[in-house]
N, C-alpha and C. Protein backbone atom coordinates (compact mmCIF):
# COMPACT_ATOMS: atom_id res chain seq x y z
N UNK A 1 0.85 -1.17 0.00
CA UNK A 1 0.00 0.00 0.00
C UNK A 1 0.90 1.23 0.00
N UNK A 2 0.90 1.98 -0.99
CA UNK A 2 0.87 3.42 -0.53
C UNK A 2 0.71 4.31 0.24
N UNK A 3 1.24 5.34 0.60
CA UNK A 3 1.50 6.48 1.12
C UNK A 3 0.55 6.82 1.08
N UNK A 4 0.52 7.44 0.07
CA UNK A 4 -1.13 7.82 -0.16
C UNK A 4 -2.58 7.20 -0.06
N UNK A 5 -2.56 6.13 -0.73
CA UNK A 5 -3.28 4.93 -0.26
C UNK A 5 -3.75 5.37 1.37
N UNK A 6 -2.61 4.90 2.39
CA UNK A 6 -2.97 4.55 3.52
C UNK A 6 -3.75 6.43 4.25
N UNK A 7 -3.32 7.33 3.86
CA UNK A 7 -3.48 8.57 4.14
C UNK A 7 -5.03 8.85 3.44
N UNK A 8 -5.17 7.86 2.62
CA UNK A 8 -6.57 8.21 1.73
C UNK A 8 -7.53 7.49 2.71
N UNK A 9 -6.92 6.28 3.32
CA UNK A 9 -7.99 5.27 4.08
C UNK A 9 -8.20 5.79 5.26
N UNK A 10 -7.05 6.47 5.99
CA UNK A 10 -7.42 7.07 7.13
C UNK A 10 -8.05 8.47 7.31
N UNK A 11 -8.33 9.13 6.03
CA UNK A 11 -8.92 10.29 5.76
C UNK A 11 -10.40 9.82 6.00
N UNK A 12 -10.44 8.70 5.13
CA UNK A 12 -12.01 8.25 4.75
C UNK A 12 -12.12 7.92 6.35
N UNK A 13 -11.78 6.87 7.11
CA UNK A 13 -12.07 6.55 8.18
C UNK A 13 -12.34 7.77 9.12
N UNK A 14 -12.22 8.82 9.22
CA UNK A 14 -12.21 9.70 10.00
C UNK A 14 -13.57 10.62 9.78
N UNK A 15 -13.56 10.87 7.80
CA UNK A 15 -14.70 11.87 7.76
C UNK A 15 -16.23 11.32 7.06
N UNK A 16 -15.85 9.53 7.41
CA UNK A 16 -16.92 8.65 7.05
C UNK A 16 -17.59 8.10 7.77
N UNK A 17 -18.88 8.28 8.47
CA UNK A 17 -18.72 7.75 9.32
C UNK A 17 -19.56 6.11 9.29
N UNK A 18 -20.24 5.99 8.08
CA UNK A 18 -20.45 4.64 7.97
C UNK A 18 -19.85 3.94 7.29
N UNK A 19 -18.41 4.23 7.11
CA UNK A 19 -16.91 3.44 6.23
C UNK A 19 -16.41 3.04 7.48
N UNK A 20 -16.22 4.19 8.26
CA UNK A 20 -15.76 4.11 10.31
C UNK A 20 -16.68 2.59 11.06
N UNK A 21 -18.25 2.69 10.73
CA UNK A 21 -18.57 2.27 11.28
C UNK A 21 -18.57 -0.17 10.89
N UNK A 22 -18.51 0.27 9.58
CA UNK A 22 -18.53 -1.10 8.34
C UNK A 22 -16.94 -1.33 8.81
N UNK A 23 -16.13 -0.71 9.17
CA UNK A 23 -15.08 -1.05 9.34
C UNK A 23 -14.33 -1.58 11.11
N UNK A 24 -15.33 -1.15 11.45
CA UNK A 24 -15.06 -1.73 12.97
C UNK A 24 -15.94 -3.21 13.07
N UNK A 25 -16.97 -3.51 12.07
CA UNK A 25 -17.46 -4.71 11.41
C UNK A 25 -16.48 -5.69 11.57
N UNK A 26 -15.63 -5.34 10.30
CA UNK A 26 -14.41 -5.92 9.63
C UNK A 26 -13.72 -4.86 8.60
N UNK A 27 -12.73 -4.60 9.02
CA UNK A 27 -11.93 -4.09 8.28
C UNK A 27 -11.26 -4.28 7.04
N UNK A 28 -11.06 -5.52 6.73
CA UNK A 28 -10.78 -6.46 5.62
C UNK A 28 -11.52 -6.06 4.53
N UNK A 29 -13.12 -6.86 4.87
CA UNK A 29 -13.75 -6.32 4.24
C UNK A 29 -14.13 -5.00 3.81
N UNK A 30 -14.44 -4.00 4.75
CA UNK A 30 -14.61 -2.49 4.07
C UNK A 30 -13.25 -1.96 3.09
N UNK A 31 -12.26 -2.26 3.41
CA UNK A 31 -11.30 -1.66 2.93
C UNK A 31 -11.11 -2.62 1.33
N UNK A 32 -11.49 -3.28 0.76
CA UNK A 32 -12.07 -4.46 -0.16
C UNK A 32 -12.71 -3.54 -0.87
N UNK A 33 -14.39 -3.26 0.33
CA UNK A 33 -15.62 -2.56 -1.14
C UNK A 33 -15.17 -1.03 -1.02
N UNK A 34 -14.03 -0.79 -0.32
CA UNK A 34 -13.81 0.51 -0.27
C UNK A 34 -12.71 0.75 -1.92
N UNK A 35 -12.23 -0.10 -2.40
CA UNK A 35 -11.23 -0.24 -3.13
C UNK A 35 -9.46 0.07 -2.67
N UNK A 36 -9.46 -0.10 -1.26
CA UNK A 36 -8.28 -0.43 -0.53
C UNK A 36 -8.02 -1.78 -0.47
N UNK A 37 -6.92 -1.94 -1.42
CA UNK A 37 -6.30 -3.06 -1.85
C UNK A 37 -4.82 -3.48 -1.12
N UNK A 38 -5.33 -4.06 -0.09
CA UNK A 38 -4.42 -4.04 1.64
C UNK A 38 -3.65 -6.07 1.34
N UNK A 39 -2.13 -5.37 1.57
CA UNK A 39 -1.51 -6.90 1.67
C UNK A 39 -2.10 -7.67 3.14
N UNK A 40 -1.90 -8.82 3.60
CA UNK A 40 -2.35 -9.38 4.21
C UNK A 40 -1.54 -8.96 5.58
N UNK A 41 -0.10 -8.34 5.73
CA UNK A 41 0.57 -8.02 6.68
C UNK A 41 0.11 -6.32 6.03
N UNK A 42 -0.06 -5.83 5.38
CA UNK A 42 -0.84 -3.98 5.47
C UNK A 42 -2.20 -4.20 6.77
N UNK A 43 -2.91 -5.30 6.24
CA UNK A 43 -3.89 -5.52 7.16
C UNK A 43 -4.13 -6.03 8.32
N UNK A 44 -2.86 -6.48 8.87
CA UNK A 44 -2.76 -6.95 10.17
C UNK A 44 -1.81 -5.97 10.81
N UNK A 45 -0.98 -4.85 10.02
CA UNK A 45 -0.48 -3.29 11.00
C UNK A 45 -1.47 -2.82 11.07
N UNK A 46 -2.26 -2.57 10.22
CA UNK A 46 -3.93 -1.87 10.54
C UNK A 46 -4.61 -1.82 11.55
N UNK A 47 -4.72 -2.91 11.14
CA UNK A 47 -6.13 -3.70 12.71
C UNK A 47 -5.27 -3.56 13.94
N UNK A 48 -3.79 -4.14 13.77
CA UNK A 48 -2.92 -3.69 15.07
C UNK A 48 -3.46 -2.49 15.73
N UNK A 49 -2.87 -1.59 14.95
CA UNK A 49 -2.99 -0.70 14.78
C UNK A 49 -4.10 1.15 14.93
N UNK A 50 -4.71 0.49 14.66
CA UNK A 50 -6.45 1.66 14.37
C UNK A 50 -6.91 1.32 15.72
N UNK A 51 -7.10 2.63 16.08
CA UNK A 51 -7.96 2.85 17.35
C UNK A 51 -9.15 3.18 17.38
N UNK A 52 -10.09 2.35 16.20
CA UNK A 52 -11.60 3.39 15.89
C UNK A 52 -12.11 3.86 16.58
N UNK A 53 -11.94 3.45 18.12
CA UNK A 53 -12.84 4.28 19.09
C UNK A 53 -12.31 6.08 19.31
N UNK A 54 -10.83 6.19 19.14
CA UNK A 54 -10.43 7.21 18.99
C UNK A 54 -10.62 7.92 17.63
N UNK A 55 -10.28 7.84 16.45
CA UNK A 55 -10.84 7.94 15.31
C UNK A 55 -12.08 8.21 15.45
N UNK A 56 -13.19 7.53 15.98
CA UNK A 56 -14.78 7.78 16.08
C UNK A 56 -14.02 9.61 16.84
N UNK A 57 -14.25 9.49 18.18
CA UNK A 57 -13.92 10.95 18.72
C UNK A 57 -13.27 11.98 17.59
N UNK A 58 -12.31 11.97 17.53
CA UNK A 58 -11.69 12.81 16.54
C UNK A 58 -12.56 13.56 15.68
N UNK A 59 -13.38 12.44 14.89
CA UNK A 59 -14.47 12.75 13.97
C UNK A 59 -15.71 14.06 14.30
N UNK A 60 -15.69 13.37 15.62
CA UNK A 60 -16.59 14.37 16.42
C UNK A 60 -16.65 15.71 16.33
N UNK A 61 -15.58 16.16 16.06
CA UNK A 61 -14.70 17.06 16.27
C UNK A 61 -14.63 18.08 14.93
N UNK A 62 -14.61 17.15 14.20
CA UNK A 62 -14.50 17.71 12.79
C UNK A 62 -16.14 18.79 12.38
N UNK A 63 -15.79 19.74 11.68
CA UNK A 63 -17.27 20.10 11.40
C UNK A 63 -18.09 19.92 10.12
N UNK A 64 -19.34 20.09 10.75
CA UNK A 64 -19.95 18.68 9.16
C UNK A 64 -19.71 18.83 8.13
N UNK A 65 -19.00 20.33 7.63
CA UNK A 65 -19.05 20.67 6.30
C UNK A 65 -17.38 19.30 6.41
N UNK A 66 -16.73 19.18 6.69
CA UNK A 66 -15.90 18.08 6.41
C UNK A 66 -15.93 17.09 6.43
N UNK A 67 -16.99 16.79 7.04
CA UNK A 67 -17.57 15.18 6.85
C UNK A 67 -18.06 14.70 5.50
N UNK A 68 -17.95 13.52 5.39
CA UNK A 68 -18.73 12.90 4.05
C UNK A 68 -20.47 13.01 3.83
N UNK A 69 -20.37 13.99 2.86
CA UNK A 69 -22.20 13.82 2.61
C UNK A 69 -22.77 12.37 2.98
N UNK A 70 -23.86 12.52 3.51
CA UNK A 70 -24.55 11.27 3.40
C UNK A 70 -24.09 10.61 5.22
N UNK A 71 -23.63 11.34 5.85
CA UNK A 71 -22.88 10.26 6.87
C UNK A 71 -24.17 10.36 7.64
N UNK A 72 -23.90 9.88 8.63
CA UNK A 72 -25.28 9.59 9.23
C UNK A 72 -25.39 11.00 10.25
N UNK A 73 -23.92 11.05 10.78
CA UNK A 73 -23.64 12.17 11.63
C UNK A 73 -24.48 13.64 10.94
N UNK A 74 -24.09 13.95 9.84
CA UNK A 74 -24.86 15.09 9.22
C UNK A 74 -25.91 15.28 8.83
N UNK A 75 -26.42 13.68 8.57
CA UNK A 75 -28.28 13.55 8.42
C UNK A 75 -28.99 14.33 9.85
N UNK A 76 -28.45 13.66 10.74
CA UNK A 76 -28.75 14.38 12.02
C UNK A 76 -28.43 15.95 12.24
N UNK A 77 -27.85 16.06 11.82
CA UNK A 77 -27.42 17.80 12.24
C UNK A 77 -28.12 18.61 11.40
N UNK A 78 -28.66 18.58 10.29
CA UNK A 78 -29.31 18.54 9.16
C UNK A 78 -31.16 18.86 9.42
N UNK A 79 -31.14 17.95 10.61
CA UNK A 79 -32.40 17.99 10.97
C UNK A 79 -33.28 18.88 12.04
């Protein structure tokens, strides 16, 4: 994986929040229909790795105009 790659996945993970959430699922998988194309040791520093519960917070944080349309977080704020 890439530099970029991995900076693209942790972007998404942060301002997605049902990529965030499909991915605390399984990660494998989201990062698959996400088109993150993860070696089998990329995906086991990952999962090491990722603190989604922190990531979730972070997100929090962010304001909705930076979040991903459609997240669930902004449906709500929205309303």
């Amino acid at each position: 994986m890439s530099q970029e790659m991995v900076e693209g996945l942790l972007g998404r993970l942060i301002t997605d929040e049902r990529f965030r959430h499909n991915a605390q699922e399984s990660l494998e998988a989201t990062c698959m229909q996400g088109g993150y194309n993860l070696t089998t040791t990329e995906l086991l520093l990952l999962s090491n790795s990722l603190e989604l519960q922190r990531i979730a917070e972070l997100a929090e944080h962010l304001d909705s105009g930076l979040r991903r349309v459609g997240s669930e977080h902004n449906q709500r704020r929205s309303l």
